[in-house]
C-alpha atoms as a PDB file:
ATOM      1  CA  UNK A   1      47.997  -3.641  22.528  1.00  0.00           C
ATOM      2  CA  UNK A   2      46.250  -4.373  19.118  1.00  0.00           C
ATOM      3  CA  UNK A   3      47.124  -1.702  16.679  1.00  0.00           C
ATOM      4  CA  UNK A   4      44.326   0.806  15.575  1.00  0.00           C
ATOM      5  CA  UNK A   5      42.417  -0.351  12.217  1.00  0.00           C
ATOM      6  CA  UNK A   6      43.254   1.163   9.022  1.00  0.00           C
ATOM      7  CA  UNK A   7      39.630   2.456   7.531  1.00  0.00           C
ATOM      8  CA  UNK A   8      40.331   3.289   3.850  1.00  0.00           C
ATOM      9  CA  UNK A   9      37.335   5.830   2.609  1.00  0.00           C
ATOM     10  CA  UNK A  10      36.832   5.592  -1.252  1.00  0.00           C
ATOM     11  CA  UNK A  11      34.549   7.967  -3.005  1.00  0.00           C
ATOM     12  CA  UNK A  12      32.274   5.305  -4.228  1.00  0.00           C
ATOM     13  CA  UNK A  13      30.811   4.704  -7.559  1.00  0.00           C
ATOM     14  CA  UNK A  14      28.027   2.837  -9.300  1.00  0.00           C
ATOM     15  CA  UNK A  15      30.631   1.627 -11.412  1.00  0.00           C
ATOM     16  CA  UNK A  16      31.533  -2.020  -9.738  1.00  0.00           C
ATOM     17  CA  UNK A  17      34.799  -2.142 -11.325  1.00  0.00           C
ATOM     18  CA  UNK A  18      35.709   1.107  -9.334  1.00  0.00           C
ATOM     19  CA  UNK A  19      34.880  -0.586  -5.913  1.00  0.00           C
ATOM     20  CA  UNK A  20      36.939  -3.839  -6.843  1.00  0.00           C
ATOM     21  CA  UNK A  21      39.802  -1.468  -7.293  1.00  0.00           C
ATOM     22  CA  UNK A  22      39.363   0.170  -3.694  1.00  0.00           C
ATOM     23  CA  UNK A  23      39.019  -4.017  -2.459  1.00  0.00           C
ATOM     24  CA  UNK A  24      42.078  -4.807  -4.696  1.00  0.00           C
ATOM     25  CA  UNK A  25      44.367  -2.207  -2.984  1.00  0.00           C
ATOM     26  CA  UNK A  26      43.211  -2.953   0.557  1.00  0.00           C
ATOM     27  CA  UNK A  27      44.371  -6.573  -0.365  1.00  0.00           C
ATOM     28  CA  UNK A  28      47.588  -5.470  -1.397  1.00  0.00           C
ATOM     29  CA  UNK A  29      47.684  -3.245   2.409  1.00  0.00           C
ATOM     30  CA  UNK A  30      46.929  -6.231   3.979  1.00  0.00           C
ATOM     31  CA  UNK A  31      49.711  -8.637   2.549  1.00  0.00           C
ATOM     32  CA  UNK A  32      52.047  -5.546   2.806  1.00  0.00           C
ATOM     33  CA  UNK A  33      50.913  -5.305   6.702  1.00  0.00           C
ATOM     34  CA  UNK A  34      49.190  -8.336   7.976  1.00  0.00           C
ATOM     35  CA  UNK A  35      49.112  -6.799  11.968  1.00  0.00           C
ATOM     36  CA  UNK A  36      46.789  -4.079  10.988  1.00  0.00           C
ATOM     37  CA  UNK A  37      42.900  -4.489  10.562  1.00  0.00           C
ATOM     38  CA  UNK A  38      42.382  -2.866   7.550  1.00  0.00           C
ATOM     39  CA  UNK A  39      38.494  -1.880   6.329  1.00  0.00           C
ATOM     40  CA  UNK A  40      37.006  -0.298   3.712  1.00  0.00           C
ATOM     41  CA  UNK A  41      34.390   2.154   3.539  1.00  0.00           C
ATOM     42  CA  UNK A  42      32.470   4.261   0.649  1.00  0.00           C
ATOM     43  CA  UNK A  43      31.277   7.858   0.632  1.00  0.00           C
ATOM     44  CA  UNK A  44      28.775   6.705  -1.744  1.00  0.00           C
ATOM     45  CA  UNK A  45      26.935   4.149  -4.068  1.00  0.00           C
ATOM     46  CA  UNK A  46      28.690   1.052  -2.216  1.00  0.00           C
ATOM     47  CA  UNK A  47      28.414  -0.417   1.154  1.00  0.00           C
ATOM     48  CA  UNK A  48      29.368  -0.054   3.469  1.00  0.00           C
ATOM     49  CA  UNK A  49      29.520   3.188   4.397  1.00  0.00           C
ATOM     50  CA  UNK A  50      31.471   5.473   6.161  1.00  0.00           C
ATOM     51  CA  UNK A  51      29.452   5.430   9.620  1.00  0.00           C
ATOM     52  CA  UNK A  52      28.891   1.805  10.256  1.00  0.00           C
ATOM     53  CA  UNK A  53      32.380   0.858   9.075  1.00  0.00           C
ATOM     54  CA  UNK A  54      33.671   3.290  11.371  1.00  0.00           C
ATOM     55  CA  UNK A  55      31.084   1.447  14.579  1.00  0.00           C
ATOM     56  CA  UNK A  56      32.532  -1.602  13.748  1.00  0.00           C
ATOM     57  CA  UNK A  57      36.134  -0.484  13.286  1.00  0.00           C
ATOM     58  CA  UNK A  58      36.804   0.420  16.844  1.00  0.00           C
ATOM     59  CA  UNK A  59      38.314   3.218  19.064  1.00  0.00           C
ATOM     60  CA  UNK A  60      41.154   4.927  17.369  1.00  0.00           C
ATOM     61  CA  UNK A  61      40.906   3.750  13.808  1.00  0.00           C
ATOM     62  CA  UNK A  62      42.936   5.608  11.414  1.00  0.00           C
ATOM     63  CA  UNK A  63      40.609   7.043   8.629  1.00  0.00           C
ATOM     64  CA  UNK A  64      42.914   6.782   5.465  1.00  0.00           C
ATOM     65  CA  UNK A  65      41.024   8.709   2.315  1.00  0.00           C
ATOM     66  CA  UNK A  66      41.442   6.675  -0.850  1.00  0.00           C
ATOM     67  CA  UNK A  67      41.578  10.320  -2.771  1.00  0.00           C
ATOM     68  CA  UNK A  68      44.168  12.353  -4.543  1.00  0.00           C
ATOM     69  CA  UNK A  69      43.824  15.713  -3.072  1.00  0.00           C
ATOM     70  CA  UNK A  70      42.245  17.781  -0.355  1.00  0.00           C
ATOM     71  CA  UNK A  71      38.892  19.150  -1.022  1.00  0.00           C
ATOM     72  CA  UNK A  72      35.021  19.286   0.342  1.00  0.00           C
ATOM     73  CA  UNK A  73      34.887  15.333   1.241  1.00  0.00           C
ATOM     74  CA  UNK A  74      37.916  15.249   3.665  1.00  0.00           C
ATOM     75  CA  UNK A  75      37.400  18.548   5.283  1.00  0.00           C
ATOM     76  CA  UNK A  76      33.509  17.739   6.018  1.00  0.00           C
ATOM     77  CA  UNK A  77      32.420  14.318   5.419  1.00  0.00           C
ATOM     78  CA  UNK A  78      35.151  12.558   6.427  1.00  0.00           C
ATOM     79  CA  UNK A  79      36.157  14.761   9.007  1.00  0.00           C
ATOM     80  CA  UNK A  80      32.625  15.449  10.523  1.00  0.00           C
ATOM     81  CA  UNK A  81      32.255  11.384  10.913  1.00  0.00           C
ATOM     82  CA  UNK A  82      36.002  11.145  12.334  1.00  0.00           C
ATOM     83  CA  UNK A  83      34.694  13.331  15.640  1.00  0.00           C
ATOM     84  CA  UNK A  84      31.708  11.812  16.221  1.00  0.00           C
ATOM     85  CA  UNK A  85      33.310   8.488  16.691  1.00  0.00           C
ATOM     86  CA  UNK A  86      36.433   9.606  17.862  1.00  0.00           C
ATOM     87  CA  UNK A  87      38.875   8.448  14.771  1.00  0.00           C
ATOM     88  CA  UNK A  88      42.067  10.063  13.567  1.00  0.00           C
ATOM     89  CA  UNK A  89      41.939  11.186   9.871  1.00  0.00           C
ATOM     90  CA  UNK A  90      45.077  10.846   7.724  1.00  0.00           C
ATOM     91  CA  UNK A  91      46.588  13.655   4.749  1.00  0.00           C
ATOM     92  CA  UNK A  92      45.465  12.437   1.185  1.00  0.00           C
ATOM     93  CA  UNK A  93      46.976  10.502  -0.925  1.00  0.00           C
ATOM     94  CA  UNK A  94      48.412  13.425  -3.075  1.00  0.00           C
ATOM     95  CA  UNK A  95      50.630  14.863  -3.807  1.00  0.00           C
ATOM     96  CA  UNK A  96      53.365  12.448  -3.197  1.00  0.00           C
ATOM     97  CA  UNK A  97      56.557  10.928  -4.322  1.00  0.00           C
ATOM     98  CA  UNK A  98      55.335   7.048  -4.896  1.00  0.00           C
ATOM     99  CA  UNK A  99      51.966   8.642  -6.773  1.00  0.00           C
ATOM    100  CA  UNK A 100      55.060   9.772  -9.449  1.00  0.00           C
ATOM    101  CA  UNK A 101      56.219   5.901  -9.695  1.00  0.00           C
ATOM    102  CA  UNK A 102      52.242   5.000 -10.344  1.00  0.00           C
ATOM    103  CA  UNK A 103      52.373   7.563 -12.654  1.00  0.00           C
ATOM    104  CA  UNK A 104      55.426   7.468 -14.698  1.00  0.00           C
ATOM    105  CA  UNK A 105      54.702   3.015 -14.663  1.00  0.00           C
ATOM    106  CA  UNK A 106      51.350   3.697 -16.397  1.00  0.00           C
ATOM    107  CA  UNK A 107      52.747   6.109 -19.043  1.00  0.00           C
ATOM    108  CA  UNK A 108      55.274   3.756 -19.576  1.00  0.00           C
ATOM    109  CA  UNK A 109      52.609   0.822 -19.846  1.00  0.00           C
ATOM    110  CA  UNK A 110      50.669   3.208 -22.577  1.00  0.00           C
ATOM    111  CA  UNK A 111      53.756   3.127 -24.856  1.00  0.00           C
ATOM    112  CA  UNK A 112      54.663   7.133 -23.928  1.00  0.00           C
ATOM    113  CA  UNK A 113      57.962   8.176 -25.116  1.00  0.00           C
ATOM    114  CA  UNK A 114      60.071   9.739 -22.873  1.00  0.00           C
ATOM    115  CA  UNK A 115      60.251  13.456 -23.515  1.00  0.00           C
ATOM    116  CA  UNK A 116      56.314  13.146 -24.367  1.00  0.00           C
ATOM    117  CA  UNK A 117      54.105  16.305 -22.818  1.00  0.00           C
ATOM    118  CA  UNK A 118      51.762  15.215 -20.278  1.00  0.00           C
ATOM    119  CA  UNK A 119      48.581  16.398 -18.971  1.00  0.00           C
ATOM    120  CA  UNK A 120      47.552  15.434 -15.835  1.00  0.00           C
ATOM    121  CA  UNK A 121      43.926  14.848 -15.694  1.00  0.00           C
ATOM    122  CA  UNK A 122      42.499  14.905 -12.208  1.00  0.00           C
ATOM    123  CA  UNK A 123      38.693  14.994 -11.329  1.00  0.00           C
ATOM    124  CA  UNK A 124      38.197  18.472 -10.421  1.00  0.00           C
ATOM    125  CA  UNK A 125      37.630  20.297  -7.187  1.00  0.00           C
ATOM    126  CA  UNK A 126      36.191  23.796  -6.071  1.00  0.00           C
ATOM    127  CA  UNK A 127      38.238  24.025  -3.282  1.00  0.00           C
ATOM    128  CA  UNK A 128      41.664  25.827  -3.984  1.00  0.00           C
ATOM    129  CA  UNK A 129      43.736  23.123  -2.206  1.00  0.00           C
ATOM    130  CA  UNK A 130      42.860  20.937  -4.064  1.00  0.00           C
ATOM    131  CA  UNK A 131      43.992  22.525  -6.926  1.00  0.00           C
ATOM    132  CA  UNK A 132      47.429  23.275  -4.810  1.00  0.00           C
ATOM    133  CA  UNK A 133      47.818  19.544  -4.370  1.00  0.00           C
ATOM    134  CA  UNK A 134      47.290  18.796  -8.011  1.00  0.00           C
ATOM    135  CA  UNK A 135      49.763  21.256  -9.088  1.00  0.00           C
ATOM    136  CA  UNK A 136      52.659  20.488  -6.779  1.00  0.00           C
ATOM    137  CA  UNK A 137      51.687  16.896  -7.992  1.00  0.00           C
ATOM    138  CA  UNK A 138      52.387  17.671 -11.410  1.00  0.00           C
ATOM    139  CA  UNK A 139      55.335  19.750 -10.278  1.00  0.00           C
ATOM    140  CA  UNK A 140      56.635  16.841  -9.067  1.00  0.00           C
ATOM    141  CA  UNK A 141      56.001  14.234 -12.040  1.00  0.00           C
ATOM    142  CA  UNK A 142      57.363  17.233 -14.545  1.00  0.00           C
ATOM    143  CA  UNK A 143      60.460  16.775 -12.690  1.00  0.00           C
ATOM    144  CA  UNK A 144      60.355  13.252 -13.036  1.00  0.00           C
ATOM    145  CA  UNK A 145      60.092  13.107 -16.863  1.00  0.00           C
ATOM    146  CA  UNK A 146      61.991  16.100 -17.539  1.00  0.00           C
ATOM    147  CA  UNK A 147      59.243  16.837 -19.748  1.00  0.00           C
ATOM    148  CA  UNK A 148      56.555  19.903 -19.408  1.00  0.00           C
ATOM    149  CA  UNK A 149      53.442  18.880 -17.539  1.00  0.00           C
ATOM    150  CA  UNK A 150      49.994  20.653 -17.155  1.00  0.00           C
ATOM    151  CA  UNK A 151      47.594  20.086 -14.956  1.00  0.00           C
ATOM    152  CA  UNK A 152      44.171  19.916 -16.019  1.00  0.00           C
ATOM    153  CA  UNK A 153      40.430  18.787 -14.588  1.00  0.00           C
ATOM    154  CA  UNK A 154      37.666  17.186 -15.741  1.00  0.00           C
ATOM    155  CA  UNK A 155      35.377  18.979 -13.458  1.00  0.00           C
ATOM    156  CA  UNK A 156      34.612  22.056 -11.514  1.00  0.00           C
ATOM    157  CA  UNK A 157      38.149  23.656 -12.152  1.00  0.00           C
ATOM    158  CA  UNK A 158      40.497  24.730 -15.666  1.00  0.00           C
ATOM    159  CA  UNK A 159      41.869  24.125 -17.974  1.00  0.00           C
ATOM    160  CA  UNK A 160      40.069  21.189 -18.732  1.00  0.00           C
ATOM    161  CA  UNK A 161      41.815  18.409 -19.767  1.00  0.00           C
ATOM    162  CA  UNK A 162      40.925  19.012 -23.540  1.00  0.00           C
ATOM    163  CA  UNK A 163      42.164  22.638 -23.086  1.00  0.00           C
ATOM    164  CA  UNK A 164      45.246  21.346 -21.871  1.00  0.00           C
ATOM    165  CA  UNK A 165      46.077  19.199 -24.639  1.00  0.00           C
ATOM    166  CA  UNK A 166      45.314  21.639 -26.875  1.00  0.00           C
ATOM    167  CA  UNK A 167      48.069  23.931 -25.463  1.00  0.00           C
ATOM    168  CA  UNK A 168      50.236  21.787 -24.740  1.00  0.00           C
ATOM    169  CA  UNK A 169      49.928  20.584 -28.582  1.00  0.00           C
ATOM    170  CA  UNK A 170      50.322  24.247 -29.699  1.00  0.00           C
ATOM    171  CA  UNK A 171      53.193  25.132 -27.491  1.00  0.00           C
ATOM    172  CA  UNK A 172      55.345  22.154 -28.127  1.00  0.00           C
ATOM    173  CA  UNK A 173      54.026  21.178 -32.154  1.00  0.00           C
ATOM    174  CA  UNK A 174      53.693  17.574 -30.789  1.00  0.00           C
ATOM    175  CA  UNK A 175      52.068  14.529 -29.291  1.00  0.00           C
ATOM    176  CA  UNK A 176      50.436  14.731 -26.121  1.00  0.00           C
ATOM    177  CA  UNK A 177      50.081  12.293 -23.624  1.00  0.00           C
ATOM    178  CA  UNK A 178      47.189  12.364 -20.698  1.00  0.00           C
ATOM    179  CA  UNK A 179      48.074  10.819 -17.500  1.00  0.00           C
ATOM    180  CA  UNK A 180      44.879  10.041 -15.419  1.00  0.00           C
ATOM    181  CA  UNK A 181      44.961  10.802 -12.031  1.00  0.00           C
ATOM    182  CA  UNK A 182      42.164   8.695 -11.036  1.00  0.00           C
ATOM    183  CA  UNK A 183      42.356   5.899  -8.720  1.00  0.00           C
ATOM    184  CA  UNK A 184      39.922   3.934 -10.478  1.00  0.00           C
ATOM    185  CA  UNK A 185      37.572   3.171 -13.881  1.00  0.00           C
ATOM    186  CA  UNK A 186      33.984   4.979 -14.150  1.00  0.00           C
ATOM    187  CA  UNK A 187      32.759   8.281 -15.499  1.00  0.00           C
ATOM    188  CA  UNK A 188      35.769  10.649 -15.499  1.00  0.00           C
ATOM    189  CA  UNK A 189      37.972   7.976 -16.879  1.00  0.00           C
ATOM    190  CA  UNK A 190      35.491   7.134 -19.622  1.00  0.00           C
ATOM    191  CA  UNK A 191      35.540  10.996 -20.447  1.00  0.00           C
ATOM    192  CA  UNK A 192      39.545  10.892 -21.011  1.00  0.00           C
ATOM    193  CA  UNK A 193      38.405   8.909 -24.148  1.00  0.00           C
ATOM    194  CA  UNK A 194      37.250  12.182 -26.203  1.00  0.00           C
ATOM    195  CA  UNK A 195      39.915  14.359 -24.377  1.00  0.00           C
ATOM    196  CA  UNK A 196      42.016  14.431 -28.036  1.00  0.00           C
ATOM    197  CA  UNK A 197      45.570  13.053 -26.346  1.00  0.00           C
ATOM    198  CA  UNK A 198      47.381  10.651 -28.511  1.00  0.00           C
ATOM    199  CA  UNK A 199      47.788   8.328 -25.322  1.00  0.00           C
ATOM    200  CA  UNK A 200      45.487   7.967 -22.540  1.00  0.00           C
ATOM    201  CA  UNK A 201      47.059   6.161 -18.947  1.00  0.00           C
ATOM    202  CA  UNK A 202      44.635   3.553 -16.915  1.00  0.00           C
ATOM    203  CA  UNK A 203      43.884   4.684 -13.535  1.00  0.00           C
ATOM    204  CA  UNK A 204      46.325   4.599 -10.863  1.00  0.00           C
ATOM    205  CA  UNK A 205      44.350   2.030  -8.396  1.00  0.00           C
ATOM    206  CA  UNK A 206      46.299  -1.418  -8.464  1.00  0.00           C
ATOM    207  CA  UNK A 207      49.897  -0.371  -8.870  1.00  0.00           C
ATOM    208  CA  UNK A 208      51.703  -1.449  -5.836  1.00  0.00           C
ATOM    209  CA  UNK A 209      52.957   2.133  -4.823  1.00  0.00           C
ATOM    210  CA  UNK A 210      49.689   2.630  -3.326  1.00  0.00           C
ATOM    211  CA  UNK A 211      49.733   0.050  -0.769  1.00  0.00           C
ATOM    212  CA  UNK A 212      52.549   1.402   0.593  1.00  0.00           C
ATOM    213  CA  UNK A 213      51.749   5.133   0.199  1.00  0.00           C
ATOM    214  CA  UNK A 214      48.623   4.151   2.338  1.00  0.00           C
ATOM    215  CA  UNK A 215      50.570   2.475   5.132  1.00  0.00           C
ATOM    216  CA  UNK A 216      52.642   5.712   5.102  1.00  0.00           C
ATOM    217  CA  UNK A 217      49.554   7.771   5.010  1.00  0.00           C
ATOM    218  CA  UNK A 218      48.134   5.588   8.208  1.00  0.00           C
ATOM    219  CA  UNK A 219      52.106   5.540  10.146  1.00  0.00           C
ATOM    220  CA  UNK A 220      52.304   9.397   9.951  1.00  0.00           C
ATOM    221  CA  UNK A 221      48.805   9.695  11.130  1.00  0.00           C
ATOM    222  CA  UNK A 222      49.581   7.568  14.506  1.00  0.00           C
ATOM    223  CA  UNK A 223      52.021   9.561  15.082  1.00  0.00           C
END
Protein backbone atom coordinates (compact mmCIF):
# COMPACT_ATOMS: atom_id res chain seq x y z
CA UNK A 1 0.00 0.00 0.00
CA UNK A 2 1.19 3.43 -1.43
CA UNK A 3 1.79 5.80 1.38
CA UNK A 4 -0.65 8.82 1.84
CA UNK A 5 0.61 12.16 -0.03
CA UNK A 6 2.21 14.82 1.86
CA UNK A 7 0.07 18.20 0.87
CA UNK A 8 2.20 21.12 2.16
CA UNK A 9 -0.31 24.36 2.53
CA UNK A 10 1.69 27.70 2.26
CA UNK A 11 0.01 30.97 2.94
CA UNK A 12 0.58 32.29 -0.48
CA UNK A 13 1.84 35.56 -1.63
CA UNK A 14 1.98 37.79 -4.68
CA UNK A 15 5.48 37.88 -4.02
CA UNK A 16 6.96 34.98 -6.54
CA UNK A 17 10.04 34.64 -4.64
CA UNK A 18 7.84 33.54 -1.59
CA UNK A 19 6.21 30.64 -3.63
CA UNK A 20 9.72 29.42 -5.01
CA UNK A 21 10.63 29.09 -1.39
CA UNK A 22 7.46 26.85 -0.52
CA UNK A 23 8.65 24.75 -4.18
CA UNK A 24 12.31 24.85 -2.91
CA UNK A 25 11.49 23.10 0.44
CA UNK A 26 9.10 20.55 -1.03
CA UNK A 27 12.21 19.66 -3.23
CA UNK A 28 14.32 19.25 -0.40
CA UNK A 29 11.09 16.75 1.24
CA UNK A 30 11.21 14.95 -1.70
CA UNK A 31 15.04 14.04 -1.94
CA UNK A 32 14.84 13.60 1.91
CA UNK A 33 11.76 11.04 1.23
CA UNK A 34 11.45 9.94 -2.30
CA UNK A 35 8.35 7.16 -1.32
CA UNK A 36 6.03 9.91 -0.43
CA UNK A 37 3.96 12.05 -3.01
CA UNK A 38 4.53 15.25 -1.83
CA UNK A 39 2.21 18.45 -3.24
CA UNK A 40 1.94 21.79 -2.68
CA UNK A 41 -0.89 23.95 -2.22
CA UNK A 42 -1.55 27.89 -1.48
CA UNK A 43 -4.13 29.56 0.74
CA UNK A 44 -3.80 32.39 -1.52
CA UNK A 45 -2.38 34.43 -4.54
CA UNK A 46 -0.73 31.13 -6.12
CA UNK A 47 -2.09 28.07 -7.66
CA UNK A 48 -2.98 25.81 -6.94
CA UNK A 49 -5.05 25.94 -4.27
CA UNK A 50 -5.95 24.22 -1.38
CA UNK A 51 -9.21 22.37 -2.79
CA UNK A 52 -8.10 21.04 -6.08
CA UNK A 53 -4.69 20.01 -4.75
CA UNK A 54 -6.40 18.23 -2.15
CA UNK A 55 -8.97 16.32 -5.33
CA UNK A 56 -6.02 15.38 -6.91
CA UNK A 57 -3.99 14.32 -3.87
CA UNK A 58 -6.05 11.35 -2.94
CA UNK A 59 -7.75 9.63 0.08
CA UNK A 60 -5.81 10.13 3.22
CA UNK A 61 -3.34 12.82 2.32
CA UNK A 62 -1.60 14.34 5.14
CA UNK A 63 -2.25 18.19 5.10
CA UNK A 64 1.18 19.58 6.41
CA UNK A 65 0.79 23.66 7.03
CA UNK A 66 3.89 25.44 5.81
CA UNK A 67 3.23 28.03 8.94
CA UNK A 68 4.89 28.82 12.20
CA UNK A 69 2.13 28.78 14.64
CA UNK A 70 -1.49 27.95 15.24
CA UNK A 71 -3.97 30.55 14.42
CA UNK A 72 -7.32 31.37 12.20
CA UNK A 73 -5.92 29.52 8.87
CA UNK A 74 -5.30 26.02 10.44
CA UNK A 75 -8.23 25.93 12.72
CA UNK A 76 -10.76 27.00 9.75
CA UNK A 77 -9.39 27.00 6.37
CA UNK A 78 -7.31 24.31 6.49
CA UNK A 79 -9.24 22.36 8.72
CA UNK A 80 -12.74 23.06 7.13
CA UNK A 81 -11.15 21.71 3.60
CA UNK A 82 -9.41 18.64 5.52
CA UNK A 83 -13.25 17.22 6.34
CA UNK A 84 -14.75 17.76 3.33
CA UNK A 85 -12.30 15.59 1.56
CA UNK A 86 -11.51 13.44 4.22
CA UNK A 87 -7.58 14.43 4.88
CA UNK A 88 -5.65 14.33 8.12
CA UNK A 89 -4.19 17.76 9.16
CA UNK A 90 -0.76 17.88 10.84
CA UNK A 91 0.49 20.41 14.16
CA UNK A 92 2.42 23.52 12.71
CA UNK A 93 5.58 23.93 12.14
CA UNK A 94 6.26 25.86 15.47
CA UNK A 95 7.38 25.80 17.97
CA UNK A 96 10.02 23.24 17.58
CA UNK A 97 13.50 22.14 18.27
CA UNK A 98 15.00 22.06 14.45
CA UNK A 99 13.08 25.72 13.88
CA UNK A 100 16.04 26.73 16.75
CA UNK A 101 18.89 25.21 14.30
CA UNK A 102 17.14 27.42 11.29
CA UNK A 103 17.25 30.01 13.56
CA UNK A 104 20.44 30.16 15.38
CA UNK A 105 22.20 29.16 11.35
CA UNK A 106 20.68 32.43 10.04
CA UNK A 107 21.88 34.63 12.96
CA UNK A 108 25.00 33.13 12.56
CA UNK A 109 24.92 33.78 8.64
CA UNK A 110 24.02 37.68 9.59
CA UNK A 111 27.36 38.01 11.45
CA UNK A 112 25.39 38.00 15.17
CA UNK A 113 27.67 37.67 18.01
CA UNK A 114 26.96 35.26 20.39
CA UNK A 115 25.57 36.81 23.54
CA UNK A 116 23.66 39.34 21.03
CA UNK A 117 19.75 40.10 22.21
CA UNK A 118 17.34 38.84 19.82
CA UNK A 119 13.94 39.68 18.85
CA UNK A 120 11.97 37.33 17.29
CA UNK A 121 9.84 38.82 14.69
CA UNK A 122 6.90 36.68 13.71
CA UNK A 123 3.89 37.85 11.51
CA UNK A 124 1.29 38.38 13.99
CA UNK A 125 -1.84 36.56 14.95
CA UNK A 126 -5.18 37.39 16.88
CA UNK A 127 -5.57 34.17 18.11
CA UNK A 128 -3.86 33.61 21.61
CA UNK A 129 -2.17 30.33 20.54
CA UNK A 130 -0.57 31.63 18.36
CA UNK A 131 0.99 33.89 20.46
CA UNK A 132 1.63 30.70 22.96
CA UNK A 133 3.52 29.03 20.14
CA UNK A 134 5.63 32.05 19.43
CA UNK A 135 6.60 32.46 22.93
CA UNK A 136 7.54 28.92 23.87
CA UNK A 137 9.42 29.31 20.46
CA UNK A 138 11.44 32.00 21.69
CA UNK A 139 11.65 30.25 25.03
CA UNK A 140 13.27 27.75 23.37
CA UNK A 141 15.87 29.72 21.05
CA UNK A 142 16.67 32.00 24.41
CA UNK A 143 17.84 28.83 25.75
CA UNK A 144 19.75 28.11 22.86
CA UNK A 145 21.84 31.33 22.80
CA UNK A 146 21.94 31.85 26.36
CA UNK A 147 21.05 35.22 25.48
CA UNK A 148 17.57 37.18 26.37
CA UNK A 149 15.01 36.87 23.62
CA UNK A 150 11.66 38.77 23.02
CA UNK A 151 9.14 37.98 21.03
CA UNK A 152 7.62 40.47 18.95
CA UNK A 153 4.96 40.80 15.78
CA UNK A 154 4.64 42.62 12.93
CA UNK A 155 0.95 42.41 12.91
CA UNK A 156 -2.22 42.11 14.85
CA UNK A 157 -0.37 41.37 18.25
CA UNK A 158 2.61 43.42 20.68
CA UNK A 159 5.12 44.46 21.12
CA UNK A 160 5.87 45.09 17.74
CA UNK A 161 9.00 44.25 16.56
CA UNK A 162 10.27 47.96 16.74
CA UNK A 163 8.98 48.06 20.37
CA UNK A 164 10.93 45.17 21.06
CA UNK A 165 14.14 46.39 19.96
CA UNK A 166 13.69 49.32 21.61
CA UNK A 167 13.50 47.50 25.00
CA UNK A 168 15.58 45.20 24.49
CA UNK A 169 18.18 48.14 23.55
CA UNK A 170 17.22 49.96 26.81
CA UNK A 171 17.37 47.00 29.08
CA UNK A 172 20.63 45.58 27.96
CA UNK A 173 22.57 49.24 26.62
CA UNK A 174 23.40 47.21 23.44
CA UNK A 175 23.03 45.87 19.94
CA UNK A 176 20.06 44.13 18.97
CA UNK A 177 19.64 41.53 16.66
CA UNK A 178 16.06 40.58 14.86
CA UNK A 179 15.59 37.06 13.95
CA UNK A 180 12.73 36.69 11.34
CA UNK A 181 10.46 34.10 11.82
CA UNK A 182 9.15 34.03 8.42
CA UNK A 183 9.37 31.20 6.14
CA UNK A 184 9.79 33.25 3.23
CA UNK A 185 10.60 36.96 1.42
CA UNK A 186 7.52 39.48 0.81
CA UNK A 187 5.83 42.17 2.84
CA UNK A 188 6.58 41.40 6.51
CA UNK A 189 10.14 40.66 5.71
CA UNK A 190 10.53 43.87 3.73
CA UNK A 191 9.08 45.67 6.93
CA UNK A 192 12.04 44.14 9.22
CA UNK A 193 14.10 46.68 7.12
CA UNK A 194 12.87 49.90 9.21
CA UNK A 195 12.45 47.75 12.43
CA UNK A 196 15.86 49.74 13.92
CA UNK A 197 17.89 46.20 14.78
CA UNK A 198 21.52 46.37 14.02
CA UNK A 199 21.13 42.87 12.20
CA UNK A 200 18.24 41.61 10.41
CA UNK A 201 18.12 37.36 9.67
CA UNK A 202 16.71 36.10 6.03
CA UNK A 203 13.72 34.04 6.32
CA UNK A 204 13.82 30.63 7.53
CA UNK A 205 12.43 28.81 4.16
CA UNK A 206 15.47 26.88 2.51
CA UNK A 207 17.50 25.76 5.48
CA UNK A 208 17.48 22.07 5.50
CA UNK A 209 15.90 21.69 9.08
CA UNK A 210 12.68 22.22 7.49
CA UNK A 211 12.56 19.33 5.28
CA UNK A 212 12.92 17.24 7.95
CA UNK A 213 10.74 19.07 10.52
CA UNK A 214 7.99 18.55 7.78
CA UNK A 215 8.50 14.81 7.41
CA UNK A 216 8.22 14.79 11.24
CA UNK A 217 5.24 16.99 11.11
CA UNK A 218 3.60 14.41 8.34
CA UNK A 219 5.08 10.87 10.51
CA UNK A 220 3.37 12.08 13.76
CA UNK A 221 0.29 12.92 11.90
CA UNK A 222 -0.06 9.14 10.44
CA UNK A 223 0.18 8.06 13.45
Amino acid sequence: MSNPALLAVAHGSRNLDAAEVVRKLARQIRRLAPVLDVRVAFLGHTEPSLPAELDAAGSGTVIVPFLLSSGYHIANDITDAASSAGARVAAPLGPDQLLVTALTARLAEAGVPAGTPVVLAAAGSSDPAATTDVNQQAELLGGALEAQVMAAYLSAARPTVAEAVVQLRERTGGKVAVASYLLAPGHFQDQLADCGADWVTAPLGGHPALAGLVIDRYRTALK
